[in-house]
Protein backbone atom coordinates (compact mmCIF):
# COMPACT_ATOMS: atom_id res chain seq x y z
CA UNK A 1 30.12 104.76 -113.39
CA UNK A 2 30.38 101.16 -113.07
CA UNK A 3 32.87 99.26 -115.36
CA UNK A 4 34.06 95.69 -115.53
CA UNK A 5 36.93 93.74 -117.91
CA UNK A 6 35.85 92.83 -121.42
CA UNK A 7 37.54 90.01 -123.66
CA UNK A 8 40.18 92.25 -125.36
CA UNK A 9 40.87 93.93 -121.97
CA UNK A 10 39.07 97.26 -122.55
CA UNK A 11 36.53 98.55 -119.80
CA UNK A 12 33.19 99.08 -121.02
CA UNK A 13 30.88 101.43 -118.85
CA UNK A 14 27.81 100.62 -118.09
CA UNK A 15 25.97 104.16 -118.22
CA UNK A 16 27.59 104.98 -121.84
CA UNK A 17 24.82 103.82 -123.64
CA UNK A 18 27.81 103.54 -126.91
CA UNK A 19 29.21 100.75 -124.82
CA UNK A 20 27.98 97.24 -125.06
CA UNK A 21 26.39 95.96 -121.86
CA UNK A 22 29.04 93.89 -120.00
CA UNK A 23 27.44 90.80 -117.23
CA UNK A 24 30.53 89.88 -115.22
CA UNK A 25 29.17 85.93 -114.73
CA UNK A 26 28.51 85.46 -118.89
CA UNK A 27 31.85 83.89 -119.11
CA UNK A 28 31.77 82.21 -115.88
CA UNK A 29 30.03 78.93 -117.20
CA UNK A 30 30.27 75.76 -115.18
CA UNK A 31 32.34 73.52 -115.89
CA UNK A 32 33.53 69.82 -114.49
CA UNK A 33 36.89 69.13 -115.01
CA UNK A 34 37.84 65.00 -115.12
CA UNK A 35 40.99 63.59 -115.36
CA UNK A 36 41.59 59.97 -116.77
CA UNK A 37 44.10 57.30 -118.13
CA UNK A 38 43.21 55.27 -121.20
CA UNK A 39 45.07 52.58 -121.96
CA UNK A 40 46.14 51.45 -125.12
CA UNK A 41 46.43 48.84 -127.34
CA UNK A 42 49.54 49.54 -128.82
CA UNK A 43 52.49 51.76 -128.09
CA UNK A 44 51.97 55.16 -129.81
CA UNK A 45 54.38 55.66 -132.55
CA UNK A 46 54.90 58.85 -134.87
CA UNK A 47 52.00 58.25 -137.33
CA UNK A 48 49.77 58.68 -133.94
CA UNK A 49 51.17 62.34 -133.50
CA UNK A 50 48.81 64.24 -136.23
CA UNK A 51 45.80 62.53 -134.23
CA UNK A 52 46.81 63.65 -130.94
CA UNK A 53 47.09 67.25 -132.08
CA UNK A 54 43.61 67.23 -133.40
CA UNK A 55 41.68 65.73 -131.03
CA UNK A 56 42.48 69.24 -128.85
CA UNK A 57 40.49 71.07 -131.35
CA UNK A 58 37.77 68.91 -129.80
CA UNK A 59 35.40 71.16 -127.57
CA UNK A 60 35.66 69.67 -123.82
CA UNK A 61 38.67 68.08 -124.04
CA UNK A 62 41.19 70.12 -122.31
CA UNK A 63 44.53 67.89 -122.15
CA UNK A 64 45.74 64.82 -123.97
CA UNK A 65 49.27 63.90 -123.11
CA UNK A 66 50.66 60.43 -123.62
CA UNK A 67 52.68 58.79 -120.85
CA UNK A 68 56.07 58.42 -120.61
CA UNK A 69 56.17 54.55 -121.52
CA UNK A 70 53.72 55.80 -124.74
CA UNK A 71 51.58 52.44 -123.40
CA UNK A 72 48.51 55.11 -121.56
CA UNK A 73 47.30 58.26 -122.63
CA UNK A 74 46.11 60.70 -120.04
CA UNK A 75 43.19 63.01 -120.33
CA UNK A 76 41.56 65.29 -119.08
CA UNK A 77 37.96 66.74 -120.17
CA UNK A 78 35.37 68.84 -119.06
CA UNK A 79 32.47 66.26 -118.03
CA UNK A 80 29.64 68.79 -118.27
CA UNK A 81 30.31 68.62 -122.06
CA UNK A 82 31.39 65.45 -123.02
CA UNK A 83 30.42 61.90 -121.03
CA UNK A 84 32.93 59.26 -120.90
CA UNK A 85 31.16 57.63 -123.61
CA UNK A 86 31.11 60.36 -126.00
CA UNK A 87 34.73 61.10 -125.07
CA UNK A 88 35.80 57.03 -126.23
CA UNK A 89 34.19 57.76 -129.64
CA UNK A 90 36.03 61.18 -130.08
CA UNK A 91 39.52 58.87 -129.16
CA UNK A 92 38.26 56.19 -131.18
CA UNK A 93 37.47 58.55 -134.26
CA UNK A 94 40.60 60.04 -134.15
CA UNK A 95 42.10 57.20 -135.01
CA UNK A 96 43.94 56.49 -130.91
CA UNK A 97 44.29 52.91 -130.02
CA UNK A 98 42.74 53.14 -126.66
CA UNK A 99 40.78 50.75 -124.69
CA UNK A 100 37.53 51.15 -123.39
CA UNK A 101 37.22 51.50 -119.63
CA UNK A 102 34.98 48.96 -118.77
């Protein structure tokens, strides 16, 4: 018997043919982790808040934290999923007053 981890932390066997087929390296997908600073145009102020929590719902972006003086906000994304372009616009769209790296 052969078994391996599933997502809700059962063990699934691979000769029970009841038991769906489990491939360890399905949820091993590449990914390209980038960290970056954007600054912005403004300081960040309350109203900014709602954006920052939604653009985590975003899929690539991993982090978004603003820095201490509120005058950058730090990233960081998974590149294999979003280019830097791509990750402006979702900023941008959110309604964050960041400037664009050149």
């Amino acid at each position: 018997m052969v078994c391996c981890a599933t997502s809700s932390g059962r063990r699934a066997r691979h000769d029970d043919p009841a038991s769906p087929s489990c491939d360890a390296n399905a949820i091993l997908i590449p990914m390209t982790k980038v960290q970056t600073t954007y600054p912005l145009s403004r300081k960040l102020t309350d109203e900014d808040s709602a954006s920052l929590v939604r653009v985590h719902s975003v899929y690539g972006i991993l982090a978004v934290r603003p820095q201490r003086s509120l005058e950058e906000l730090w990233m960081e994304y998974d590149a294999s999923r979003l280019t830097p372009l791509d990750l402006t616009a979702t900023l941008r769209t959110h309604g964050l007053p960041i400037i664009a790296p050149i």
